[in-house]
Each structure stands twice: as structure tokens, then as C-alpha cells.
PDB file of N, CA and C in Angstrom:
ATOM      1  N   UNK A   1      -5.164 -14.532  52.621  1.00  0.00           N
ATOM      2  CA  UNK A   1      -6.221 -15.249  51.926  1.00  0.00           C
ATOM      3  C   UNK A   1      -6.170 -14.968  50.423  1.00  0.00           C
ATOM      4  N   UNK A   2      -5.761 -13.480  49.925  1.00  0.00           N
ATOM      5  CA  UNK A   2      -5.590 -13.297  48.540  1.00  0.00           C
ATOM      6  C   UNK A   2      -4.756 -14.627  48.013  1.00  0.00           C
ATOM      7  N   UNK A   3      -3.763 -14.434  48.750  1.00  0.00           N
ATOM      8  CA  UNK A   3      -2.353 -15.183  47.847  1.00  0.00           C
ATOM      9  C   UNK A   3      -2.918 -16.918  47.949  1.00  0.00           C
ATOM     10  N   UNK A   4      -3.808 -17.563  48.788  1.00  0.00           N
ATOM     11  CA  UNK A   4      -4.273 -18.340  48.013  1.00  0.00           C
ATOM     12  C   UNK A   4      -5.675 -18.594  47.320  1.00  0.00           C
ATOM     13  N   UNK A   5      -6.185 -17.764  46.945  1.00  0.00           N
ATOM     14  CA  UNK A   5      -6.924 -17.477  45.443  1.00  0.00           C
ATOM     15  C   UNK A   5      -6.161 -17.427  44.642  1.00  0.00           C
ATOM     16  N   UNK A   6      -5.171 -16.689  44.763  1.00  0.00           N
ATOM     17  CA  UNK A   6      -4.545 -16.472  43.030  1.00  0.00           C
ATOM     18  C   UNK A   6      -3.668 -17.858  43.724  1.00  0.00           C
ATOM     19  N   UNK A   7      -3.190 -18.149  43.790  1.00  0.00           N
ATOM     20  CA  UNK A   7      -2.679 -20.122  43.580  1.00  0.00           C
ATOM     21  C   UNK A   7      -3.607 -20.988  43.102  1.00  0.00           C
ATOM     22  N   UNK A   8      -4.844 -20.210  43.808  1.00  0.00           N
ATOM     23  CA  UNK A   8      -6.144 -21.472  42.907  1.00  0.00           C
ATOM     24  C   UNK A   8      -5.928 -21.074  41.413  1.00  0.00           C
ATOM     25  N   UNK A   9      -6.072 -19.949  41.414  1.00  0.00           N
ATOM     26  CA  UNK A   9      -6.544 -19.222  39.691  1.00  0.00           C
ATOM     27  C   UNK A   9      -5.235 -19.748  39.220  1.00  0.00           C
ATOM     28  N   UNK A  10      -3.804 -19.281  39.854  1.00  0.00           N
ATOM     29  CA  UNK A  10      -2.978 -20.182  38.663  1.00  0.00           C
ATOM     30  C   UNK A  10      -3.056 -21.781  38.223  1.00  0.00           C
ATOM     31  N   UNK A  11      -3.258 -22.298  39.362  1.00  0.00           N
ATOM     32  CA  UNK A  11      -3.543 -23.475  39.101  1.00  0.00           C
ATOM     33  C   UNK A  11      -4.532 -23.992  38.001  1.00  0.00           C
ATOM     34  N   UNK A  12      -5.948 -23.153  37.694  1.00  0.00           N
ATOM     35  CA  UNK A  12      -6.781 -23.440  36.715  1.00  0.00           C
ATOM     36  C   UNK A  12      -6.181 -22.642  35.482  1.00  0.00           C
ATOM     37  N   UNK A  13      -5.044 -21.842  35.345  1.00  0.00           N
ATOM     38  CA  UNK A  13      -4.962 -21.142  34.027  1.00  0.00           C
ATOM     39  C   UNK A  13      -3.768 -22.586  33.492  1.00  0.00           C
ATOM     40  N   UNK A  14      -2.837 -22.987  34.581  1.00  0.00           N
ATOM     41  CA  UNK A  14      -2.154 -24.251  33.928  1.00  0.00           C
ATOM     42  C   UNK A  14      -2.663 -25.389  33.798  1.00  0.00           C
ATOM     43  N   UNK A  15      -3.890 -25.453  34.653  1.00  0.00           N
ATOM     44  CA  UNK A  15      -4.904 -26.816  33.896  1.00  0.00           C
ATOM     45  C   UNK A  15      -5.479 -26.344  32.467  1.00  0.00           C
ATOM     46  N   UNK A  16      -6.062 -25.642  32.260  1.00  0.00           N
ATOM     47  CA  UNK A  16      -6.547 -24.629  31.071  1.00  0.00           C
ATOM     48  C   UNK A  16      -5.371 -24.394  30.051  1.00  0.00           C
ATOM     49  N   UNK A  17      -4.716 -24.147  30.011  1.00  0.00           N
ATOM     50  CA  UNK A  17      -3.479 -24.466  29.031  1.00  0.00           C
ATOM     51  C   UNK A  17      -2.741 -25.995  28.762  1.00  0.00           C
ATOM     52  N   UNK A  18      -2.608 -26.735  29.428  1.00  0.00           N
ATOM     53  CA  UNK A  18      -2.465 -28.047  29.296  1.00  0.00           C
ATOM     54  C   UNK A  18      -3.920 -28.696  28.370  1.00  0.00           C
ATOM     55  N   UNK A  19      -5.212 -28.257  28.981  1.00  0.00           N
ATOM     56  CA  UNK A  19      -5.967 -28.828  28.063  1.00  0.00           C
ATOM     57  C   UNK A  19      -6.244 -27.687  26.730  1.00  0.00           C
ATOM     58  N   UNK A  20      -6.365 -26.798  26.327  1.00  0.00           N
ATOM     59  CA  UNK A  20      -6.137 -26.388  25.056  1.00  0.00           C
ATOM     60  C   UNK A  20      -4.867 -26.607  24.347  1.00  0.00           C
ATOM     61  N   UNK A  21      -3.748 -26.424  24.776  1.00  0.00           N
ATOM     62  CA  UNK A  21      -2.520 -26.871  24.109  1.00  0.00           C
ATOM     63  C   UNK A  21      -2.431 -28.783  23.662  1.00  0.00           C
ATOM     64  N   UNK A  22      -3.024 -29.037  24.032  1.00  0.00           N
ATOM     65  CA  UNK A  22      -2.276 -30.747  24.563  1.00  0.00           C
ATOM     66  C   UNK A  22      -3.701 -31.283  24.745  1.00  0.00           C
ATOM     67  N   UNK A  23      -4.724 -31.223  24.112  1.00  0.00           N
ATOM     68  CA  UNK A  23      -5.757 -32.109  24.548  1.00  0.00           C
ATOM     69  C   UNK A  23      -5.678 -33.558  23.898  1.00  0.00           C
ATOM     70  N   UNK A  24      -4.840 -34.145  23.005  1.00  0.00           N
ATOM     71  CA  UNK A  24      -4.993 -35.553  22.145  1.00  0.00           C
ATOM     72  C   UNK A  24      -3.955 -35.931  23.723  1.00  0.00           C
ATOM     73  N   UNK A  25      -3.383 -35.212  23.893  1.00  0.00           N
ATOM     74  CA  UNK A  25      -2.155 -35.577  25.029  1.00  0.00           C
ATOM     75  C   UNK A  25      -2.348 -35.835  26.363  1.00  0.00           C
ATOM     76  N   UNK A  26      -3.337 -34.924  26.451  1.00  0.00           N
ATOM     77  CA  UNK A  26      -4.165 -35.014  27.943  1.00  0.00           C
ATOM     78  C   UNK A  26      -4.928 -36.578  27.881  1.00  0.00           C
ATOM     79  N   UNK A  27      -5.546 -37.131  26.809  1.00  0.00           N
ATOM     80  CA  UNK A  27      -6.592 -37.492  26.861  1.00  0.00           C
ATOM     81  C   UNK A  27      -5.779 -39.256  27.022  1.00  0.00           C
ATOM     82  N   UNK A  28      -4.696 -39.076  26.371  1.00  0.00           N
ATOM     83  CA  UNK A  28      -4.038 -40.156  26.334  1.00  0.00           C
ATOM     84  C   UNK A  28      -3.841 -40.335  27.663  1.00  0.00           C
ATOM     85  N   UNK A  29      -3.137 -39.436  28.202  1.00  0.00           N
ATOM     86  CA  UNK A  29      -2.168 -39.008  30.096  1.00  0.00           C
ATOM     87  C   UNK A  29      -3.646 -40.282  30.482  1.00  0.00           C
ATOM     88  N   UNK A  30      -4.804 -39.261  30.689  1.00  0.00           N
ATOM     89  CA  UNK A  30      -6.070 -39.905  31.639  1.00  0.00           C
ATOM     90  C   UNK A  30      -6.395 -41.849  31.275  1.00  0.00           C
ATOM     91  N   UNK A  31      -6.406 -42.115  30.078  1.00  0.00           N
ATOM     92  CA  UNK A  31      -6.432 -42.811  29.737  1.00  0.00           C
ATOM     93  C   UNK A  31      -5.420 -44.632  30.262  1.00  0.00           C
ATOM     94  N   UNK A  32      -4.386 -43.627  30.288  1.00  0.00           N
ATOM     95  CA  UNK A  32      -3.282 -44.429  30.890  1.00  0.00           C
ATOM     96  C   UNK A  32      -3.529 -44.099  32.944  1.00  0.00           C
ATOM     97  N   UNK A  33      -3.450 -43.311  33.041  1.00  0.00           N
ATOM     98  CA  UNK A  33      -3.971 -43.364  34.107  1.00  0.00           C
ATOM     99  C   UNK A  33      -5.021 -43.994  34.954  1.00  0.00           C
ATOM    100  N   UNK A  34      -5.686 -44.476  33.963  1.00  0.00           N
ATOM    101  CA  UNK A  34      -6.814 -45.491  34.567  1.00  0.00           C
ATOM    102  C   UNK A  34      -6.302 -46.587  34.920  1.00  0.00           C
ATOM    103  N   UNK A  35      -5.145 -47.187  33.821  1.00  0.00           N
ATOM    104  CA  UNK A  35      -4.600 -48.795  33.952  1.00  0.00           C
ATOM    105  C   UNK A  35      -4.243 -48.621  35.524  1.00  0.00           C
ATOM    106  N   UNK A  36      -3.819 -47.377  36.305  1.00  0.00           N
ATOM    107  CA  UNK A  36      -2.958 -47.176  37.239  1.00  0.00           C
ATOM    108  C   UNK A  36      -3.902 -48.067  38.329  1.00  0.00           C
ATOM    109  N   UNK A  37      -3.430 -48.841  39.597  1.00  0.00           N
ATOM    110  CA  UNK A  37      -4.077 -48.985  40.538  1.00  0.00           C
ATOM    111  C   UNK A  37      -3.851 -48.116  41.680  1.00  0.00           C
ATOM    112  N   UNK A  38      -5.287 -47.933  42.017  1.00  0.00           N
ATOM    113  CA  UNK A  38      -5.201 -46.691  43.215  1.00  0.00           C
ATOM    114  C   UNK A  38      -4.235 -46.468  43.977  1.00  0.00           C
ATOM    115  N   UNK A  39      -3.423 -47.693  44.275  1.00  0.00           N
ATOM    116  CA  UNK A  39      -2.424 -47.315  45.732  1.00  0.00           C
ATOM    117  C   UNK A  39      -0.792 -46.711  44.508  1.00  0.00           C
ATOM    118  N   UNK A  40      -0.658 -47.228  43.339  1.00  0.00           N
ATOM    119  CA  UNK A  40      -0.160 -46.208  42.303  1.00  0.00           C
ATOM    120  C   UNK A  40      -0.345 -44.635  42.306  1.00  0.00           C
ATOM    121  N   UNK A  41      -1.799 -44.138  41.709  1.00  0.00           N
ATOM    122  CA  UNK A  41      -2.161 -42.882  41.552  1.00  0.00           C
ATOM    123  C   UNK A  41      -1.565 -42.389  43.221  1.00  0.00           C
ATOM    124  N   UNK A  42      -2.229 -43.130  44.360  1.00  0.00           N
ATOM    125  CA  UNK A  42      -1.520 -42.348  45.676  1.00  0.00           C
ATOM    126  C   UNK A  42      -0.499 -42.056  46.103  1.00  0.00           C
ATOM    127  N   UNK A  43       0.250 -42.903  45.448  1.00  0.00           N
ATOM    128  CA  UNK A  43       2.051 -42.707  45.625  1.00  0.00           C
ATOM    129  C   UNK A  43       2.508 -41.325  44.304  1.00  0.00           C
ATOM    130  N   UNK A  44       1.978 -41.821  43.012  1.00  0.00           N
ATOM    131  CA  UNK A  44       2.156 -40.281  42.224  1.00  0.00           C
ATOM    132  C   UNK A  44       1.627 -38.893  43.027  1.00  0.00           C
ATOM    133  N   UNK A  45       0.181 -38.986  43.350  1.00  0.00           N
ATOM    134  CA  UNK A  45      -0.031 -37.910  44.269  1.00  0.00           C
ATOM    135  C   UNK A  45       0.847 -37.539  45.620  1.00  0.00           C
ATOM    136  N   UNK A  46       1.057 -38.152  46.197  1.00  0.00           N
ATOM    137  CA  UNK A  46       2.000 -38.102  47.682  1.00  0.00           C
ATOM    138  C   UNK A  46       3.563 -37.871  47.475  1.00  0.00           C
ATOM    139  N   UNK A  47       3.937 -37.838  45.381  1.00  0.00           N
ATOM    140  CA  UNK A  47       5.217 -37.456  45.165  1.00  0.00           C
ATOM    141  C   UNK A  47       5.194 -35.905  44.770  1.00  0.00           C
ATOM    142  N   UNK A  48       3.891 -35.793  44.085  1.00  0.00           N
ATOM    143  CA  UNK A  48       3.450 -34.186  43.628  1.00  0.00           C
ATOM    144  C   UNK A  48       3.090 -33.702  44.694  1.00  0.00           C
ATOM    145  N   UNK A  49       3.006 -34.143  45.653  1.00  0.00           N
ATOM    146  CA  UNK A  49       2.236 -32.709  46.882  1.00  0.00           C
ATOM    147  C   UNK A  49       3.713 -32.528  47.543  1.00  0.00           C
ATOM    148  N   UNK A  50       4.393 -33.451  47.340  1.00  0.00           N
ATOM    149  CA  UNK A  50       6.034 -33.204  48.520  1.00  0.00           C
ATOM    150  C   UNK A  50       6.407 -32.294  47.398  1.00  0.00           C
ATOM    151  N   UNK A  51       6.434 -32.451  46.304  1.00  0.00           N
ATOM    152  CA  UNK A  51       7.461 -31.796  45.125  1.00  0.00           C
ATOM    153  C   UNK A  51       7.042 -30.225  45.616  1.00  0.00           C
ATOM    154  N   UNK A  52       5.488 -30.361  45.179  1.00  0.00           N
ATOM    155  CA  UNK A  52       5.119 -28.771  45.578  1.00  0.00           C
ATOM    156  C   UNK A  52       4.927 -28.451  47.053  1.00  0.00           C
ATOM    157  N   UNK A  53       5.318 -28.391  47.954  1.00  0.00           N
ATOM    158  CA  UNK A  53       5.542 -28.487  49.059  1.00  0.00           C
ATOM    159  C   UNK A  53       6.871 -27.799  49.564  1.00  0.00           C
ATOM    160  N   UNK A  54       8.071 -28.666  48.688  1.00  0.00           N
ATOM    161  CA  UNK A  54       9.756 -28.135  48.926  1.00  0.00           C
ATOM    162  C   UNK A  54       9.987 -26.815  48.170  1.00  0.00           C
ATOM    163  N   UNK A  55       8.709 -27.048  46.656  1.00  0.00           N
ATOM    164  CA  UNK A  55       8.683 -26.061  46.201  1.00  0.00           C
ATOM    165  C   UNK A  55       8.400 -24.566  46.466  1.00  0.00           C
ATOM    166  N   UNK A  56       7.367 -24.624  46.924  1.00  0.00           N
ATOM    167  CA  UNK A  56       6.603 -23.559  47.735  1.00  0.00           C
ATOM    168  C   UNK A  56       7.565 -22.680  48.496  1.00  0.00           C
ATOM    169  N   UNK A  57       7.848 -24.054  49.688  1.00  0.00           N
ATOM    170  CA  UNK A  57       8.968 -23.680  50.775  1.00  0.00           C
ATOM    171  C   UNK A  57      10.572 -22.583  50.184  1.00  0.00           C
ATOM    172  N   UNK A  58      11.323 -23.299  49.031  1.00  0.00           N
ATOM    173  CA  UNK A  58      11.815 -22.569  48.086  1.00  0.00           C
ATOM    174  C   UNK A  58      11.691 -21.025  47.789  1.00  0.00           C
ATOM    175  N   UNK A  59      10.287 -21.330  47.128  1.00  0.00           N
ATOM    176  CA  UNK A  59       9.793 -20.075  46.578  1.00  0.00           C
ATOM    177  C   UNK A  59       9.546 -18.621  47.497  1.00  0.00           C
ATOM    178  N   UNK A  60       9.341 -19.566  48.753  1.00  0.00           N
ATOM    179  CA  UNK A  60       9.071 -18.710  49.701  1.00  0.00           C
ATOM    180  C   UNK A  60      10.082 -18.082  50.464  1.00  0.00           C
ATOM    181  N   UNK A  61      11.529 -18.719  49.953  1.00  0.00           N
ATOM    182  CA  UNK A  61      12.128 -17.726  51.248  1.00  0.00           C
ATOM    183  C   UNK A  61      12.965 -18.818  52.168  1.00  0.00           C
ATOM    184  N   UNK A  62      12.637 -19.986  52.446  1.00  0.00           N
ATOM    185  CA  UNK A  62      13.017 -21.427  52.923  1.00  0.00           C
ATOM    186  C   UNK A  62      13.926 -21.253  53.666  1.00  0.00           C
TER     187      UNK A  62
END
């Protein structure tokens, strides 16, 4: 259960650095992201959860 807390917490220290580093950049990203139509954003999401997924698997030992 530790090891996923700290995946949450990394996860908010690289959201948290993306938006202090890069906020004119972020703001653009969201922006454009709106034009997206939903079944779009679901296919980007359903490419990032496989990515981190093989990744994980990888990381882990695979």
C-alpha cells in the first residue's frame, strides 16, 4: 500500500513541476485540448494508461 502512495505523491510532484515550470505551456496544452472531441481525449488516455502500464511492467522486473 506504501508503494502506491508514493506513485500518487510522485505523480502530484510531476503535475506540480509541469505547472510551475511551464504554466503559459500548460495553459495552452488545456486549451487545445478542449478543441479535442471526447472519443479523441479517450483514445489519448487509453494510449497513456498502456504506455504506463508496459512501463510499470518494465520497471518492475517484467
Amino acid at each position: 500500500m506504501s508503494a502506491l502512495w508514493a506513485a500518487l505523491c510522485l505523480v502530484a510532484i510531476f503535475e506540480g513541476l509541469l505547472l510551475f515550470a511551464a504554466p503559459a505551456a500548460w495553459k495552452r496544452t488545456v486549451e487545445q485540448m478542449l478543441q479535442l472531441s471526447d472519443e479523441q481525449i479517450r483514445r489519448i488516455g487509453g494510449v497513456v494508461l498502456m504506455l504506463g502500464l508496459v512501463s510499470l511492467w518494465l520497471v518492475r522486473g517484467g
